[in-house]
N, C-alpha and C. Protein backbone atom coordinates (compact mmCIF):
# COMPACT_ATOMS: atom_id res chain seq x y z
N UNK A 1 -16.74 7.90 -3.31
CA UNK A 1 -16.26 7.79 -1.95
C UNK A 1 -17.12 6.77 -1.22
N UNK A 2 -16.39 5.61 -0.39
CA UNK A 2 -17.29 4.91 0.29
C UNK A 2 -18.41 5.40 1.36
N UNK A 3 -19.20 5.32 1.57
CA UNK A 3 -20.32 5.28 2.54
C UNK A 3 -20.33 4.30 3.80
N UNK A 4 -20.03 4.49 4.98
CA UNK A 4 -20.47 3.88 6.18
C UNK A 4 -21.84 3.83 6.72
N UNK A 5 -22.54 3.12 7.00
CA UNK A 5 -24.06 2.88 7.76
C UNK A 5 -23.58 3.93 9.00
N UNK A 6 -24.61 4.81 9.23
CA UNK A 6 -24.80 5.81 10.59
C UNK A 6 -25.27 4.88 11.46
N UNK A 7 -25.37 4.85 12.45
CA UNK A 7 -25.26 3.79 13.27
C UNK A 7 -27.00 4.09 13.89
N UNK A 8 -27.21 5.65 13.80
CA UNK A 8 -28.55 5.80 14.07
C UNK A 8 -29.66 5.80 13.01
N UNK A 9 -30.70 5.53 13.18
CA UNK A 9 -31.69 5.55 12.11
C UNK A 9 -31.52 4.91 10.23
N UNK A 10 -30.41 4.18 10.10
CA UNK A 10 -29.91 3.54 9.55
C UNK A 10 -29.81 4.73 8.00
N UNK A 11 -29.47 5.94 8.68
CA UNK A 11 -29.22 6.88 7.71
C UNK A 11 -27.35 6.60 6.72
N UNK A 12 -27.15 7.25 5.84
CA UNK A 12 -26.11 7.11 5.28
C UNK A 12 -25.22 7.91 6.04
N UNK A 13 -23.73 8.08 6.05
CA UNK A 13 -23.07 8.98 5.82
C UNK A 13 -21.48 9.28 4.81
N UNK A 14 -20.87 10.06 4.75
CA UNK A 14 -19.60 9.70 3.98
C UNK A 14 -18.30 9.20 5.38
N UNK A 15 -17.52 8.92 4.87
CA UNK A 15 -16.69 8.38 5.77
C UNK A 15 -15.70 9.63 5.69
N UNK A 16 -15.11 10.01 6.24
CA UNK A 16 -13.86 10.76 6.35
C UNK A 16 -12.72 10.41 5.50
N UNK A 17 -12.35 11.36 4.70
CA UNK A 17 -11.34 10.78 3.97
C UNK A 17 -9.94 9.75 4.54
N UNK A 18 -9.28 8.99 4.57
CA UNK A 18 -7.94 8.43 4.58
C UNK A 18 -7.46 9.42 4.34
N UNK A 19 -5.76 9.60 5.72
CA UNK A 19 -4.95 10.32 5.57
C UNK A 19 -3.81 9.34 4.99
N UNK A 20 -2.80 10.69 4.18
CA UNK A 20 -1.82 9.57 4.06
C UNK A 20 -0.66 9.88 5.07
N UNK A 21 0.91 9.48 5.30
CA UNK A 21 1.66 9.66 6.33
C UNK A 21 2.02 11.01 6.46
N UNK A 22 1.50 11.83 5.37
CA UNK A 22 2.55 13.47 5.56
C UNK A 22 1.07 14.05 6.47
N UNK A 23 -0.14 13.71 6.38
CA UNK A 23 -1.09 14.17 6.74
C UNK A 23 -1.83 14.73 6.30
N UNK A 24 -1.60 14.62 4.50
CA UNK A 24 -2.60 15.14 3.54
C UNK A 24 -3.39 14.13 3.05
N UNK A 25 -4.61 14.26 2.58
CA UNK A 25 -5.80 13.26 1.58
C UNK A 25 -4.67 12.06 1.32
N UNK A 26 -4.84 10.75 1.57
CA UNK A 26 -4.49 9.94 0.59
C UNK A 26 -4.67 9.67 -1.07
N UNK A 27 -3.52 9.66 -1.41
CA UNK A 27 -3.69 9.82 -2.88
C UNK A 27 -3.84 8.10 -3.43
N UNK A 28 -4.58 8.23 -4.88
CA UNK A 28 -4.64 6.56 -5.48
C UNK A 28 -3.00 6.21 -5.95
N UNK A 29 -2.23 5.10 -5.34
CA UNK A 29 -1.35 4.04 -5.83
C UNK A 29 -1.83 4.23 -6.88
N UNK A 30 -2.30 3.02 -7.30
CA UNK A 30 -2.27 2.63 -8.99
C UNK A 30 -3.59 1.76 -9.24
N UNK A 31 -3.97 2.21 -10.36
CA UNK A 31 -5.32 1.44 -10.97
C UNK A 31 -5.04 0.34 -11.72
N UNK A 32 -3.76 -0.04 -12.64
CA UNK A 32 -3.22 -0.47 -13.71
C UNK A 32 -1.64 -0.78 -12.87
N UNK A 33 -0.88 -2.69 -12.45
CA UNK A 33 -2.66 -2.93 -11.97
C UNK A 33 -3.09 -2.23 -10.91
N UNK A 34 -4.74 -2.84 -11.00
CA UNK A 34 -5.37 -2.34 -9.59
C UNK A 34 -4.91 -2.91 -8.37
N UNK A 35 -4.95 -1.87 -7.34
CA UNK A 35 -4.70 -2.70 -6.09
C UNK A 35 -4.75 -1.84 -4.82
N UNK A 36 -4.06 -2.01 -3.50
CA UNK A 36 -4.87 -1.68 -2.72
C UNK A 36 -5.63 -3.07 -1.63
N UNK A 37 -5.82 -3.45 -0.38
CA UNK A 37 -6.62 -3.97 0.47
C UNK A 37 -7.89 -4.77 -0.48
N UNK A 38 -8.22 -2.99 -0.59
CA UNK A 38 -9.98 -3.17 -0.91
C UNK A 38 -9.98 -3.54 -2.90
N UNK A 39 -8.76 -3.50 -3.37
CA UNK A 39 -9.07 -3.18 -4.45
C UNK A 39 -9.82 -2.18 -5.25
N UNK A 40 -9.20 -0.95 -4.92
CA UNK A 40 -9.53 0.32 -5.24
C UNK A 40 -8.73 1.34 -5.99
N UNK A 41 -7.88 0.87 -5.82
CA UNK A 41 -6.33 1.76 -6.17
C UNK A 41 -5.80 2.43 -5.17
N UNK A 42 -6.51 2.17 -3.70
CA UNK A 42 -5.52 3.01 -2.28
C UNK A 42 -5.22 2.23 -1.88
N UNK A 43 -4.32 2.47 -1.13
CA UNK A 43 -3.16 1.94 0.00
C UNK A 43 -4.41 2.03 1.51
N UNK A 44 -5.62 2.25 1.24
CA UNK A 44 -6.63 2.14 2.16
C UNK A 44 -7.01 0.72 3.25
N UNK A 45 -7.01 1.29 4.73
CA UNK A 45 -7.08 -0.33 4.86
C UNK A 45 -8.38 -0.13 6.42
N UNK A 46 -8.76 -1.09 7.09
CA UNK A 46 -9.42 -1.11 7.90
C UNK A 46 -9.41 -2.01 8.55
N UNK A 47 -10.45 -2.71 9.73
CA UNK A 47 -10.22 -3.59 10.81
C UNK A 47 -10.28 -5.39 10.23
N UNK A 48 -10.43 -5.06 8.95
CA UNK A 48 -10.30 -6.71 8.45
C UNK A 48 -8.86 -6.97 7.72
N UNK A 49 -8.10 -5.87 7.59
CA UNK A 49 -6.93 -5.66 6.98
C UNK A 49 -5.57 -5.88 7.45
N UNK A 50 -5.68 -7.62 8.19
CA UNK A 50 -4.53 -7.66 8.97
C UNK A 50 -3.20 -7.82 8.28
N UNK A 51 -2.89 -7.60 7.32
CA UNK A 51 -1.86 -7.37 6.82
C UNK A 51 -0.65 -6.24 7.07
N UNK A 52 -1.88 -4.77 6.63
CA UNK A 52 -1.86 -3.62 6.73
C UNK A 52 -1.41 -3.08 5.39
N UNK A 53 -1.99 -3.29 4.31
CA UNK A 53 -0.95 -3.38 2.63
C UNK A 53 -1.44 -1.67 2.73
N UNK A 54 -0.62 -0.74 3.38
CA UNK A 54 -0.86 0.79 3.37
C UNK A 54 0.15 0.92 2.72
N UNK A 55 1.61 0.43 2.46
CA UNK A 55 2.65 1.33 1.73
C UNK A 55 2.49 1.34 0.07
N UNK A 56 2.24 2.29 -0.29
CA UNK A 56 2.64 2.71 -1.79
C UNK A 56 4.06 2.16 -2.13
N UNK A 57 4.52 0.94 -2.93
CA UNK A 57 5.93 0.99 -3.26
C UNK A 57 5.81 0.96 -5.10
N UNK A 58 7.29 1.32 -5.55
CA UNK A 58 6.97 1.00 -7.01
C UNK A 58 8.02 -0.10 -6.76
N UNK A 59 7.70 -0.78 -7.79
CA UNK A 59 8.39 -2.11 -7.55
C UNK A 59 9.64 -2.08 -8.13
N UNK A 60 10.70 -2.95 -7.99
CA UNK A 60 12.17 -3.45 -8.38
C UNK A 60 11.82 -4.80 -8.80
N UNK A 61 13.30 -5.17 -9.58
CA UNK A 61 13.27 -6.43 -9.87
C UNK A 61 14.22 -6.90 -8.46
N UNK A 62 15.01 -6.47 -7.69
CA UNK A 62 15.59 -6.84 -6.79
C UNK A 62 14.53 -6.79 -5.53
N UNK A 63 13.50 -6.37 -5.00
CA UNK A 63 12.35 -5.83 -4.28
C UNK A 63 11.55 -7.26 -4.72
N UNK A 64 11.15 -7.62 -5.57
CA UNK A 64 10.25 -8.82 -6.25
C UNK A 64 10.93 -10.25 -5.77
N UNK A 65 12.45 -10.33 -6.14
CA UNK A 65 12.99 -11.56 -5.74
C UNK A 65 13.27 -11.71 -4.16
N UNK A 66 13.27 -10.75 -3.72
CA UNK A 66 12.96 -10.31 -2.24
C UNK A 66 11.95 -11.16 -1.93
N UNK A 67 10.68 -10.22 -2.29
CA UNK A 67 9.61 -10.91 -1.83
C UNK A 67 9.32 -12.35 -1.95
N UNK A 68 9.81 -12.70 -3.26
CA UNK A 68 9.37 -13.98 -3.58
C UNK A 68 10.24 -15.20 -2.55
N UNK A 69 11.59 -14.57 -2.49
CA UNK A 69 12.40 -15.36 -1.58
C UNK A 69 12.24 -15.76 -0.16
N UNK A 70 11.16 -14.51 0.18
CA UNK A 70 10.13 -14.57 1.94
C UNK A 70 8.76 -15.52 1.48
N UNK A 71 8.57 -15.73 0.51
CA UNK A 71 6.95 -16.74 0.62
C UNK A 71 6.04 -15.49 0.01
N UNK A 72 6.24 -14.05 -0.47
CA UNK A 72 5.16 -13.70 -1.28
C UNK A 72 5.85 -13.32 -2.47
N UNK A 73 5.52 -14.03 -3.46
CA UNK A 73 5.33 -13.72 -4.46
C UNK A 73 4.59 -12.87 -5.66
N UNK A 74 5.43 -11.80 -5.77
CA UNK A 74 4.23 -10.61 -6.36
C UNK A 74 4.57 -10.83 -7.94
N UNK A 75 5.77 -11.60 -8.46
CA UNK A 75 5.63 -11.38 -9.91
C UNK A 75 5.12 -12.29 -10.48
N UNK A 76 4.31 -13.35 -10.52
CA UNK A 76 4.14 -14.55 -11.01
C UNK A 76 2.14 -13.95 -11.19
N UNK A 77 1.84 -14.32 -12.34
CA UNK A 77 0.90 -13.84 -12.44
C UNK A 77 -0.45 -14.65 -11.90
N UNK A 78 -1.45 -14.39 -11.25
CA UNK A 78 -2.50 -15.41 -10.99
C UNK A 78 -3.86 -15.08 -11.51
N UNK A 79 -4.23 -15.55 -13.03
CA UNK A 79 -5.10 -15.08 -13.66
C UNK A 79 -6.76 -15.44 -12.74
N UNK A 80 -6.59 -16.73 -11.94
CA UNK A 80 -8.01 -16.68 -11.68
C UNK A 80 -8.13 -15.71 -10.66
N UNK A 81 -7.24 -15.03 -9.94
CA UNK A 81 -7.63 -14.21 -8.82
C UNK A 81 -7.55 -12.83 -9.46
N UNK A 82 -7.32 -12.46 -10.92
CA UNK A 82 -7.32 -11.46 -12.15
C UNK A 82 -5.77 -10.14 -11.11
N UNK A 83 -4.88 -10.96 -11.40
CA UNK A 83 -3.44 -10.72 -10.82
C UNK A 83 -2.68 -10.82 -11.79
N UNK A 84 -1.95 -9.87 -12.60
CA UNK A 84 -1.49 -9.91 -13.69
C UNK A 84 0.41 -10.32 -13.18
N UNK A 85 0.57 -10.31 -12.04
CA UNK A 85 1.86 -9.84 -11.61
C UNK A 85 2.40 -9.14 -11.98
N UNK A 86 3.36 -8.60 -10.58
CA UNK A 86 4.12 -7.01 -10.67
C UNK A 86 5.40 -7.38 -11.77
N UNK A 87 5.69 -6.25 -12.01
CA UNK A 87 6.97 -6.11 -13.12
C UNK A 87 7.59 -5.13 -12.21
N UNK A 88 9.01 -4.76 -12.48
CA UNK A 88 9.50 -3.10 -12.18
C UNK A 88 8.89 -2.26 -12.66
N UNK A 89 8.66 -1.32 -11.78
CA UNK A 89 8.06 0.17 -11.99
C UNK A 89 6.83 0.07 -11.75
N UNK A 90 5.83 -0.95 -11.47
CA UNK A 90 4.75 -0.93 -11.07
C UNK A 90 4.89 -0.47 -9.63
N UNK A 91 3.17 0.00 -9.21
CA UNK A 91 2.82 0.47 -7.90
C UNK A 91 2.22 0.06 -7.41
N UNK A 92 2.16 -0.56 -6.33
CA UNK A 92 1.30 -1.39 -5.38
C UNK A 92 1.22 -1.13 -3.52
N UNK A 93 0.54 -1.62 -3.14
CA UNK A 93 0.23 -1.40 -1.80
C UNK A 93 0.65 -2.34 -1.28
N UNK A 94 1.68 -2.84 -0.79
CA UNK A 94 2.25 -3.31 0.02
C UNK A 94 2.20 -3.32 1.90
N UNK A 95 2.17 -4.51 2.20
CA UNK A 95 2.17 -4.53 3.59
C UNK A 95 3.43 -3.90 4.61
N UNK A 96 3.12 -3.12 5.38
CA UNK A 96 3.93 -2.29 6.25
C UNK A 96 4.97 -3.44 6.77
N UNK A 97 4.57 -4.61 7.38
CA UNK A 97 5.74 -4.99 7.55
C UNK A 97 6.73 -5.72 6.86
N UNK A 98 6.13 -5.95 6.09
CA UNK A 98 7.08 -6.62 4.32
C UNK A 98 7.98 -5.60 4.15
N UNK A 99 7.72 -4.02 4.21
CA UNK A 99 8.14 -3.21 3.97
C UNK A 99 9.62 -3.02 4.75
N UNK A 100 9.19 -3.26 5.82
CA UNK A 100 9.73 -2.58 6.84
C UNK A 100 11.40 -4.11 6.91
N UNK A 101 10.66 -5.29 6.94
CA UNK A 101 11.49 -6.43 6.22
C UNK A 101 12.68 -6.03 5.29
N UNK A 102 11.77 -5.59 4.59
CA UNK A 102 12.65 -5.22 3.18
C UNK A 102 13.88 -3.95 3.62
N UNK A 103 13.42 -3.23 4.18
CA UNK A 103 14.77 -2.15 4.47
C UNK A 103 15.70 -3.18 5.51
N UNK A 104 15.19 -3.59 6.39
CA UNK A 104 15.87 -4.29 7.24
C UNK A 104 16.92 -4.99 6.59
N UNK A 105 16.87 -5.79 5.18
CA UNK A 105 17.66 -6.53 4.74
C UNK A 105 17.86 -5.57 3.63
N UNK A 106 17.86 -4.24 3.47
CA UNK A 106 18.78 -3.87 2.36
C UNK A 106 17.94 -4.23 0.91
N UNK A 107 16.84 -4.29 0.89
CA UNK A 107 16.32 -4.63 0.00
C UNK A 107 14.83 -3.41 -0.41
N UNK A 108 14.45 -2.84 0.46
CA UNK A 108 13.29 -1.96 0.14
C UNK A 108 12.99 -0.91 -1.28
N UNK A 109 11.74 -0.98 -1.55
CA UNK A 109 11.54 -0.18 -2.82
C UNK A 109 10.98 0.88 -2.61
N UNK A 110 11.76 1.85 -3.43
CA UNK A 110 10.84 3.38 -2.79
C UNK A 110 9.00 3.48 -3.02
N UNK A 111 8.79 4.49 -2.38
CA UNK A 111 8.25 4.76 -2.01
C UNK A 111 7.10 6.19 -2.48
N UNK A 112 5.90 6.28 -2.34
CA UNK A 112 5.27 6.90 -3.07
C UNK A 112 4.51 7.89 -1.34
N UNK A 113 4.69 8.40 -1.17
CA UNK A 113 4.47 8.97 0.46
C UNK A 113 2.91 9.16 0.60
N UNK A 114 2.68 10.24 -0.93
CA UNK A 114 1.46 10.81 -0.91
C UNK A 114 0.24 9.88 -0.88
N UNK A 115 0.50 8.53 -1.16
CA UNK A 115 -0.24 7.57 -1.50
C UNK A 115 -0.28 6.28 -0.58
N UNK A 116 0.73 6.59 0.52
CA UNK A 116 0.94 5.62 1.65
C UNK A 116 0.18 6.30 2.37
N UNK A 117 -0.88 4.91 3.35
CA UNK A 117 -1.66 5.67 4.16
C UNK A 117 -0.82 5.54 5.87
N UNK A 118 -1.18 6.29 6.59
CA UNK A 118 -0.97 6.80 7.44
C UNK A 118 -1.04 5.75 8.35
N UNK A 119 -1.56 4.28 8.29
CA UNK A 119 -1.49 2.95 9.17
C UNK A 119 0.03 2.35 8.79
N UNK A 120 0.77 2.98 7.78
CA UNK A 120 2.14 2.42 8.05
C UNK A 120 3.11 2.77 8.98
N UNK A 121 2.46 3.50 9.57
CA UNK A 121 3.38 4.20 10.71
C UNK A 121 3.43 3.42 11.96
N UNK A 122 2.40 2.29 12.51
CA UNK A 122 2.37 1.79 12.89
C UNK A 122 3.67 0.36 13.01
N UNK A 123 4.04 0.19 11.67
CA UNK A 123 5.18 -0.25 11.29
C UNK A 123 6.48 0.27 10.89
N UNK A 124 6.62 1.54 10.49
CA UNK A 124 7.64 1.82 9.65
C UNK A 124 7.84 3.09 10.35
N UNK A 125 9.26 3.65 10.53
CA UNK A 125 9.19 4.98 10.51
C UNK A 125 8.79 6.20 9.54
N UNK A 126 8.70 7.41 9.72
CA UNK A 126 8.21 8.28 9.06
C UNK A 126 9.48 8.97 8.09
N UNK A 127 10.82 9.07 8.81
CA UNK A 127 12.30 8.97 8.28
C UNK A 127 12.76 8.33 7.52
N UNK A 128 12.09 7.02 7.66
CA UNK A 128 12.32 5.77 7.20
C UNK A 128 12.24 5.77 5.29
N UNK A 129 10.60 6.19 5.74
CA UNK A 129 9.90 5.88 4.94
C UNK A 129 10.45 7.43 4.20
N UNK A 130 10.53 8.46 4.21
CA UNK A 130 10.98 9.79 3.66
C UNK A 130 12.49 9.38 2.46
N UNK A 131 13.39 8.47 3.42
CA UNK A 131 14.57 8.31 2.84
C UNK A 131 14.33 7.43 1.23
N UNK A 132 13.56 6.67 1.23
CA UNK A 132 12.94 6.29 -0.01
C UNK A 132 11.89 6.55 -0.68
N UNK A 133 11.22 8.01 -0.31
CA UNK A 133 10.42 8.58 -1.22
C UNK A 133 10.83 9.34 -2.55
N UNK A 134 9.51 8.99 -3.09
CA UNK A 134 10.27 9.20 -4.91
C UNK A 134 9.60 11.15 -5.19
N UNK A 135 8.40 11.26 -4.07
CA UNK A 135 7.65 12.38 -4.32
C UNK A 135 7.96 13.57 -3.36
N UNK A 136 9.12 13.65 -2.84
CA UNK A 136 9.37 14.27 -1.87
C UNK A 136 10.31 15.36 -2.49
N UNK A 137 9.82 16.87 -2.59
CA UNK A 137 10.68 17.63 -3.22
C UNK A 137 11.80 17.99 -2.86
């Protein structure tokens, strides 16, 4: 678990876990590949994270040509930045409003809830985001 500097006496502390949107622990996206902001395997993000890559999606091949057709390209692989590119069925952390893009045009990939953090709400609805969850019993 990461560690934040205490602001007093330059003691340690733990940080509070990340919620995800239902309001339980954020769970890890995916390690394989890795990804995530921080490169961790969460959908974890913070004040340098202007993107906001909080949504858990698993990927499509229709979701990919999407993206690639807006200027990001997630399937093309970029070995020096150790980016294997997405395939279908991979899981990644995706930016809330890419996301939110993507339903807009009929194009969005579900969704992993437990593993979306709770800064996509800021972008996306919570309905929204429910109607394409894959973990929702």
């Amino acid at each position: 678990m990461p560690f934040d500097p205490d602001e007093g006496g330059g003691e340690r502390r733990k940080r509070a876990p990340s919620r995800n949107v239902l309001g339980g622990k954020l769970e890890p996206c995916s390690i394989k590949p890795m990804t995530g902001f921080y490169r961790n395997g969460c959908c974890d993000t913070g004040p340098d994270d202007f993107g906001n890559h909080t949504v858990c999606i698993v990927a499509t091949a229709e979701f990919l040509a999407f993206s690639k057709s807006r200027g990001n390209d997630l399937s093309t692989p970029m070995p020096k930045f150790g980016f294997p590119g997405l395939k279908p069925g991979d899981r990644w952390c995706l930016c809330a409003p890419r996301w939110q893009e993507a339903l807009d045009a009929g194009k969005a990939p579900r969704v992993v809830l437990r593993a979306t953090h709770e800064g996509a709400l800021d972008d996306c609805a919570l309905a929204d985001l429910k109607k394409y969850a894959i973990d929702l019993a």
